[in-house]
PDB file of N, CA and C in Angstrom:
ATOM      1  N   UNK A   1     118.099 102.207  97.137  1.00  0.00           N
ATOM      2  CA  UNK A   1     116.773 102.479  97.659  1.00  0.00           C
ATOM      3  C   UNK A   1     115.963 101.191  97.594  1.00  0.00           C
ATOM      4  N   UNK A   2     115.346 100.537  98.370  1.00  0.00           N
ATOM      5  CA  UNK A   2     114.554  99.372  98.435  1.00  0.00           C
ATOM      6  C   UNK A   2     113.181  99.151  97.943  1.00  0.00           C
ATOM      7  N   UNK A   3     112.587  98.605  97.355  1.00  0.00           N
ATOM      8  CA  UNK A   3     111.282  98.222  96.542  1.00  0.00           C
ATOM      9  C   UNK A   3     110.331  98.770  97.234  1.00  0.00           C
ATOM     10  N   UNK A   4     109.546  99.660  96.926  1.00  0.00           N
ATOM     11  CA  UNK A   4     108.524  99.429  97.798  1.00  0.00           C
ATOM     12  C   UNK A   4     107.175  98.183  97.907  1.00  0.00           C
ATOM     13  N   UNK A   5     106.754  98.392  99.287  1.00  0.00           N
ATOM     14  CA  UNK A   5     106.047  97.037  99.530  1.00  0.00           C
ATOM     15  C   UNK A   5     104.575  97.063  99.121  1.00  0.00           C
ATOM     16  N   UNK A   6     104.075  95.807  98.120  1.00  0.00           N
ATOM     17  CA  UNK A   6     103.115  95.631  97.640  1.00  0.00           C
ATOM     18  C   UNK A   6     102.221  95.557  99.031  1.00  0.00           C
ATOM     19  N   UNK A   7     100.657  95.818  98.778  1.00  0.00           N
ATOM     20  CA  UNK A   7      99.345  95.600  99.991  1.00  0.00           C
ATOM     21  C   UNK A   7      98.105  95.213  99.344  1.00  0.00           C
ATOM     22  N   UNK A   8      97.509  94.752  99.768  1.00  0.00           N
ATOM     23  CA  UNK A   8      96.354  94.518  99.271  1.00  0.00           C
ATOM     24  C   UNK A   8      95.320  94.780 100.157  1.00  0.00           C
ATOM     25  N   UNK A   9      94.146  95.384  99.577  1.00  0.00           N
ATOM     26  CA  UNK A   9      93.476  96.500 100.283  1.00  0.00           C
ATOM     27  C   UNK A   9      92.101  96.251 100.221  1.00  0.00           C
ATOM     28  N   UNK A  10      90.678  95.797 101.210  1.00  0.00           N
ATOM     29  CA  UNK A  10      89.734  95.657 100.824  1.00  0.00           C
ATOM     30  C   UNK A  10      88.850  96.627 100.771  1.00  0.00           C
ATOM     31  N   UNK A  11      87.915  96.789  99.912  1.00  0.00           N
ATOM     32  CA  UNK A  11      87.566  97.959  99.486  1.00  0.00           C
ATOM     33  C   UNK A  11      85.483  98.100  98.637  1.00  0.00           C
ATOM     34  N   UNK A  12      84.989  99.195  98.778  1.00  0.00           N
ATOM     35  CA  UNK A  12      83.743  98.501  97.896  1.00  0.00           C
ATOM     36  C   UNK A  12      83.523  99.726  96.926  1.00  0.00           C
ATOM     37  N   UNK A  13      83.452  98.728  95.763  1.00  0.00           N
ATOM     38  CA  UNK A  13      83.017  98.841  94.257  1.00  0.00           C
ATOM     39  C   UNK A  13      82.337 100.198  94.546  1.00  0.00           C
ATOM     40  N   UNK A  14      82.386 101.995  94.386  1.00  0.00           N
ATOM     41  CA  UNK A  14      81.545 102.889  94.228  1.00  0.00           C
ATOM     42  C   UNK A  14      81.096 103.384  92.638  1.00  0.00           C
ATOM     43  N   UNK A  15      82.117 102.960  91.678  1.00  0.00           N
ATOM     44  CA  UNK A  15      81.776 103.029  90.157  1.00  0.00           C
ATOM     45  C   UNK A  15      82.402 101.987  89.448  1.00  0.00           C
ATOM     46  N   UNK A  16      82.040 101.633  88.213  1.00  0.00           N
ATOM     47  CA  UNK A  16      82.159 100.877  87.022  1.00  0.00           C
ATOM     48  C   UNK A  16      82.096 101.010  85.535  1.00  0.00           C
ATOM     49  N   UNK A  17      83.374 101.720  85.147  1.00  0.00           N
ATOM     50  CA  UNK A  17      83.394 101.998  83.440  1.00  0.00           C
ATOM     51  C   UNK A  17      83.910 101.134  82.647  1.00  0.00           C
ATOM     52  N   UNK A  18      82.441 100.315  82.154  1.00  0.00           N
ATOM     53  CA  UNK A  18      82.822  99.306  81.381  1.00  0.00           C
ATOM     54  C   UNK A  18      83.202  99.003  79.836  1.00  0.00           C
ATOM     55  N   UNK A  19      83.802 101.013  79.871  1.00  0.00           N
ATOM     56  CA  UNK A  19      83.925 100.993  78.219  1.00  0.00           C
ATOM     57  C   UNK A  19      85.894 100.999  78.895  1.00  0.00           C
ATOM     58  N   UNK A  20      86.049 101.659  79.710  1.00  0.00           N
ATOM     59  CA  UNK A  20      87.842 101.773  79.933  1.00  0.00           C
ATOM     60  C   UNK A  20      88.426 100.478  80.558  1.00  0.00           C
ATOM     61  N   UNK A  21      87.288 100.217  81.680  1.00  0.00           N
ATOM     62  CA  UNK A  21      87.768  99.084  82.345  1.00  0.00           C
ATOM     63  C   UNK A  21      88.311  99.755  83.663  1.00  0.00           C
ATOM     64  N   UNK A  22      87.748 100.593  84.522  1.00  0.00           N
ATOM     65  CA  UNK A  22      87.992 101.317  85.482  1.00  0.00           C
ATOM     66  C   UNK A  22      87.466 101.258  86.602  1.00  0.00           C
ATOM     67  N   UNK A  23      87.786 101.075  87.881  1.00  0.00           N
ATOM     68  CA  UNK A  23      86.516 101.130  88.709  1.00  0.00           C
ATOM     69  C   UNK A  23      86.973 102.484  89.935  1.00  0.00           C
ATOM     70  N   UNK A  24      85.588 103.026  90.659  1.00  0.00           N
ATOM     71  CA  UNK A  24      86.327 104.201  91.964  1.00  0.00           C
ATOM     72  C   UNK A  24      86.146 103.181  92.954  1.00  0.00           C
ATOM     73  N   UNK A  25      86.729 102.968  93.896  1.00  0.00           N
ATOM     74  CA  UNK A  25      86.819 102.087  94.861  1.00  0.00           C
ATOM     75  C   UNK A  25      86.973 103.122  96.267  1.00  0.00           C
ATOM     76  N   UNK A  26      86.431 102.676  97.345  1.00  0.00           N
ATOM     77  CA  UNK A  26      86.074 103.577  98.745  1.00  0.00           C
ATOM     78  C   UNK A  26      86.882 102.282  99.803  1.00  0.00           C
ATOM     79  N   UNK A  27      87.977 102.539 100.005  1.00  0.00           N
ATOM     80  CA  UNK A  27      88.695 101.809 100.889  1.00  0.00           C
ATOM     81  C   UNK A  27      87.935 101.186 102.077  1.00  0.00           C
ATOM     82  N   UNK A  28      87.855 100.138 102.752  1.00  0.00           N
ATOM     83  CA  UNK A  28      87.705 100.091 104.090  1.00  0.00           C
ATOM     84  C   UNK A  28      88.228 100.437 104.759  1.00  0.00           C
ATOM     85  N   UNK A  29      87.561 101.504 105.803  1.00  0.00           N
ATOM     86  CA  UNK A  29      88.041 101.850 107.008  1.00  0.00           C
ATOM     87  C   UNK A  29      88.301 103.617 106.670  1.00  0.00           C
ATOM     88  N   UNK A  30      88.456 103.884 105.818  1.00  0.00           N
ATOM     89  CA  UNK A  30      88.376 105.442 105.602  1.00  0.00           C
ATOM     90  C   UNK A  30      87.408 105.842 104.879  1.00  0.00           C
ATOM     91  N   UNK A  31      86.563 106.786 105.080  1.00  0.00           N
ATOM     92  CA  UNK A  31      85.379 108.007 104.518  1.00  0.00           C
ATOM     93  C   UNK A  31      85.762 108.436 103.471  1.00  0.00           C
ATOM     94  N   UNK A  32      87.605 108.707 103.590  1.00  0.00           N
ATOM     95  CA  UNK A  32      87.969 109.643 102.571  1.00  0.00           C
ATOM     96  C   UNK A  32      89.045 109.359 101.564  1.00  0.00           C
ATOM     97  N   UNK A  33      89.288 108.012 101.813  1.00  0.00           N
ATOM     98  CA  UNK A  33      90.179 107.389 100.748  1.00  0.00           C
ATOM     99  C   UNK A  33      89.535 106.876  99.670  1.00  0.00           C
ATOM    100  N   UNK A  34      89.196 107.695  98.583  1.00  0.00           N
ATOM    101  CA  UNK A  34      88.998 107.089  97.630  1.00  0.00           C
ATOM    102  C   UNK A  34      89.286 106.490  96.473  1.00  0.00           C
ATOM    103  N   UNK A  35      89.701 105.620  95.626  1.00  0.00           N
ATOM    104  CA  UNK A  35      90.559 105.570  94.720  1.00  0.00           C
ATOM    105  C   UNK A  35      90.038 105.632  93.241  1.00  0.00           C
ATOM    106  N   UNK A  36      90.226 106.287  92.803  1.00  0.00           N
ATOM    107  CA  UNK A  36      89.170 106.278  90.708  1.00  0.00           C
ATOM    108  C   UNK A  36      90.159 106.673  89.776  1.00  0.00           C
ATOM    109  N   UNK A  37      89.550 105.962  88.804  1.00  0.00           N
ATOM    110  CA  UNK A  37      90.456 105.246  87.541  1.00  0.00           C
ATOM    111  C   UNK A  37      91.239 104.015  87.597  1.00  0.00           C
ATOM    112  N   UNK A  38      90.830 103.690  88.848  1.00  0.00           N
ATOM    113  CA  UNK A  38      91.679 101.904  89.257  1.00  0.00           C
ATOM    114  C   UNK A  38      91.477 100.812  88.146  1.00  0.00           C
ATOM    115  N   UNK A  39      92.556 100.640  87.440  1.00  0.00           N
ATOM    116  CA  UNK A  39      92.310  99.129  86.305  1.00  0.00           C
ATOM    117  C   UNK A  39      91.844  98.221  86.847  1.00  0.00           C
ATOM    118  N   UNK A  40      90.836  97.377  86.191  1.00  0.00           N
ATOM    119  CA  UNK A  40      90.459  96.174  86.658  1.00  0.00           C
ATOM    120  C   UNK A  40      90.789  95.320  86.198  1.00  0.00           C
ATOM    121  N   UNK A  41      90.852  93.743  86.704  1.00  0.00           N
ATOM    122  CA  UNK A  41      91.727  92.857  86.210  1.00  0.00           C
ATOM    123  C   UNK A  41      90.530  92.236  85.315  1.00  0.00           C
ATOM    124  N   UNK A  42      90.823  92.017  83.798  1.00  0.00           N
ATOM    125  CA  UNK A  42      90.007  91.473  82.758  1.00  0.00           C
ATOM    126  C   UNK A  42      89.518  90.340  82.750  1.00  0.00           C
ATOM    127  N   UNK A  43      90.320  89.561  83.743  1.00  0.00           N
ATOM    128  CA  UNK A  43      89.702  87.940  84.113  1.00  0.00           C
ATOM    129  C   UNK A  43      87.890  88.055  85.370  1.00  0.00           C
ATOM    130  N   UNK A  44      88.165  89.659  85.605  1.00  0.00           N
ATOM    131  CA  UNK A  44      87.000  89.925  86.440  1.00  0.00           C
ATOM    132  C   UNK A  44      85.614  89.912  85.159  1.00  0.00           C
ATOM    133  N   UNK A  45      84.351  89.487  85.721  1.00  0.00           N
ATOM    134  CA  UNK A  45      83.328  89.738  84.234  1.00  0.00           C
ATOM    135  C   UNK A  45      82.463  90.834  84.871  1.00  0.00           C
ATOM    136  N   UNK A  46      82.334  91.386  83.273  1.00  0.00           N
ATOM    137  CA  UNK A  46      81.975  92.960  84.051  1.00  0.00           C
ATOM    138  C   UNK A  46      80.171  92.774  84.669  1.00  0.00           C
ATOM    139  N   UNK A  47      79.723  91.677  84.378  1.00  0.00           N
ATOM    140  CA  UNK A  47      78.175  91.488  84.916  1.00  0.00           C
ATOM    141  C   UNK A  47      78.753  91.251  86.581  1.00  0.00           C
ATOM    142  N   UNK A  48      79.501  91.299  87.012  1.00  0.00           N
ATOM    143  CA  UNK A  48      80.345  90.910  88.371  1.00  0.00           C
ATOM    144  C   UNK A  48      80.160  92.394  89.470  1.00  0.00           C
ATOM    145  N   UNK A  49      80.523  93.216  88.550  1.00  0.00           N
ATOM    146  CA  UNK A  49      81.213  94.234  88.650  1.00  0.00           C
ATOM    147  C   UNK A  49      79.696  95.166  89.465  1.00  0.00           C
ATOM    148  N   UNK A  50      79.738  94.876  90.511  1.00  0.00           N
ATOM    149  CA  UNK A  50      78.003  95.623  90.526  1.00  0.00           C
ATOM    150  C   UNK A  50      78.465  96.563  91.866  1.00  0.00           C
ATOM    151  N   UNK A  51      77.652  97.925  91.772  1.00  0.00           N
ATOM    152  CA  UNK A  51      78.031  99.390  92.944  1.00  0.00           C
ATOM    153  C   UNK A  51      77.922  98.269  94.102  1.00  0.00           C
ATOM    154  N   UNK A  52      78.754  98.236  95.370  1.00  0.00           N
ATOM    155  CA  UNK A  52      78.049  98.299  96.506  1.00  0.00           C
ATOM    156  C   UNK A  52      78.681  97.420  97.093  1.00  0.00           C
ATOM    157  N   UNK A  53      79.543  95.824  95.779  1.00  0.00           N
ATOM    158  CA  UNK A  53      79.821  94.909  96.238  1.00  0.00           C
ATOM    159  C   UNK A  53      81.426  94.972  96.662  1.00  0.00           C
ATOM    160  N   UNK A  54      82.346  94.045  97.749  1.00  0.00           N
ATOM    161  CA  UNK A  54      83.511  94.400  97.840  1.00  0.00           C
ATOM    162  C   UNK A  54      84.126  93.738  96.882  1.00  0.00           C
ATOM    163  N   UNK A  55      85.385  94.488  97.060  1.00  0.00           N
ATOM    164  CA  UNK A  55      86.214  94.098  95.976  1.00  0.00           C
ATOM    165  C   UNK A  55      87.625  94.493  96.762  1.00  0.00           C
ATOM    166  N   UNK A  56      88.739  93.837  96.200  1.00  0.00           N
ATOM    167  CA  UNK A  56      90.459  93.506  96.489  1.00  0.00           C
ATOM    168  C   UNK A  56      90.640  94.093  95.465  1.00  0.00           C
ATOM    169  N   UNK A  57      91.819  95.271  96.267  1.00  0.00           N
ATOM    170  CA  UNK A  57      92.919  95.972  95.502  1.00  0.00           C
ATOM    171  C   UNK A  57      94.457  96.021  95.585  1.00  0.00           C
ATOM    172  N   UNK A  58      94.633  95.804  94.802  1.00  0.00           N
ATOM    173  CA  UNK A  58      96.138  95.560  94.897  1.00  0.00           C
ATOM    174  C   UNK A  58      96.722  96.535  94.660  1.00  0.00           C
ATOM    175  N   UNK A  59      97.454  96.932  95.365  1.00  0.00           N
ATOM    176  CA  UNK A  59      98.515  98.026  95.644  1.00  0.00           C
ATOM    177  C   UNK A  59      99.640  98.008  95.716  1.00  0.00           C
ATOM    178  N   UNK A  60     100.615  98.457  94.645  1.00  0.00           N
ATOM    179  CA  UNK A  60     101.848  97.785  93.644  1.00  0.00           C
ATOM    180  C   UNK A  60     103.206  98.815  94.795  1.00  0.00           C
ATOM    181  N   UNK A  61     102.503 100.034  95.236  1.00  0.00           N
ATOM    182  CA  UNK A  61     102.733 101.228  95.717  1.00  0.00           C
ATOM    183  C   UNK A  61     101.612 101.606  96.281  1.00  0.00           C
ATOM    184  N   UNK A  62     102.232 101.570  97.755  1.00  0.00           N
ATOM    185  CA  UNK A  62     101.270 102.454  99.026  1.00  0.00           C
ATOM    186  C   UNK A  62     100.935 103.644  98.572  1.00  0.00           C
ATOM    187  N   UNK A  63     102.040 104.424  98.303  1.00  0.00           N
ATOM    188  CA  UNK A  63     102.404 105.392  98.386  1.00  0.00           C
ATOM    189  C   UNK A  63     101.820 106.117  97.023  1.00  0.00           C
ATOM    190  N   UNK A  64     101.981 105.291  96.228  1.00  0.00           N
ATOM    191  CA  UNK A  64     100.883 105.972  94.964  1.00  0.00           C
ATOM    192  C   UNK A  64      99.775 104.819  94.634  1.00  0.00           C
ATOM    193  N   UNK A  65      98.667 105.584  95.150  1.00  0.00           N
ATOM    194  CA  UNK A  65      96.948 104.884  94.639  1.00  0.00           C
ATOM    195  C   UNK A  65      97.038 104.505  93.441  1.00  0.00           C
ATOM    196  N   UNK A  66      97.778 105.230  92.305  1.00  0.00           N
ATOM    197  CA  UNK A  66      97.442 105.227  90.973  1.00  0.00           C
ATOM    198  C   UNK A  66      98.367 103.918  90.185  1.00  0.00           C
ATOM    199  N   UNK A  67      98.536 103.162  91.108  1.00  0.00           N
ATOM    200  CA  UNK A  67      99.509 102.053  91.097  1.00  0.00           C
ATOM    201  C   UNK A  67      99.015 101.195  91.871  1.00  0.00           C
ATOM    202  N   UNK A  68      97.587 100.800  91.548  1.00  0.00           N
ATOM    203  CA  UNK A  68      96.987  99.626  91.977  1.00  0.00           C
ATOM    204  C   UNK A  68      95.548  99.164  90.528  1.00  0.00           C
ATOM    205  N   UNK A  69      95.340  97.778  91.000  1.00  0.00           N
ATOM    206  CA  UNK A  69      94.392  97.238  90.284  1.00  0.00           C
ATOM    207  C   UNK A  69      93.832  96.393  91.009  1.00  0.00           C
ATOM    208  N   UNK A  70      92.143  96.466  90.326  1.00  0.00           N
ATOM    209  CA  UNK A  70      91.119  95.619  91.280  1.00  0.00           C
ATOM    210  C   UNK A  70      91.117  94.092  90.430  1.00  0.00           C
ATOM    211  N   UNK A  71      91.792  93.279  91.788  1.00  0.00           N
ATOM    212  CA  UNK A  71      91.788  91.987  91.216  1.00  0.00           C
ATOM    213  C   UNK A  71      90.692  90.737  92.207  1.00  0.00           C
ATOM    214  N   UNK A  72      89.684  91.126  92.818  1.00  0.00           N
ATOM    215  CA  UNK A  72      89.357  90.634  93.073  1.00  0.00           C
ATOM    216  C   UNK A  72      87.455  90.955  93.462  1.00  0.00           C
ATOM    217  N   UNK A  73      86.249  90.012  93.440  1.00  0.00           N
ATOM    218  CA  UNK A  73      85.161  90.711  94.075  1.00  0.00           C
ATOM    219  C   UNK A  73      84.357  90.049  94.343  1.00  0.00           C
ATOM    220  N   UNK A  74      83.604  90.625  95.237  1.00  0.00           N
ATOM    221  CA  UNK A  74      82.562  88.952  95.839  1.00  0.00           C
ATOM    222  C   UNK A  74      81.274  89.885  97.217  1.00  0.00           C
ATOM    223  N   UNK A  75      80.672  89.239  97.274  1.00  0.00           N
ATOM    224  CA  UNK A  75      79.072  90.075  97.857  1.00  0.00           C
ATOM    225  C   UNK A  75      79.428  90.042  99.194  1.00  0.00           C
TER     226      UNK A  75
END
């Protein structure tokens, strides 16, 4: 069976739990893709981390959301 293929996904910041280190992220381009409980990458600083702004998700597995982390964010 073959690997599945990593994606990276742009997306904007809808929450920030800065006690787990979690964020919900609202995909671009869908209403209804949402993703929550997404790990964030610790090199991110959580004063960074603000509702509204985009942010890069990496997606380890298409196919499962719950197999990605936000490694990236910027206004």
């Amino acid at each position: 069976m073959p690997a599945p293929q990593s994606d990276i996904r742009q997306g904007t910041l809808k929450a920030f739990d800065n006690v787990n280190w979690l964020a919900t992220v609202q995909l671009t381009g869908s209403l209804a893709a949402w993703l929550r409980s997404v790990p964030v990458s610790r090199s991110i600083a959580a004063v960074e981390l603000v509702v509204g702004r985009k942010v890069a998700v990496a997606l380890f597995d298409p196919s499962n959301p719950a197999d990605a982390v936000v490694v990236a964010v910027w206004t």
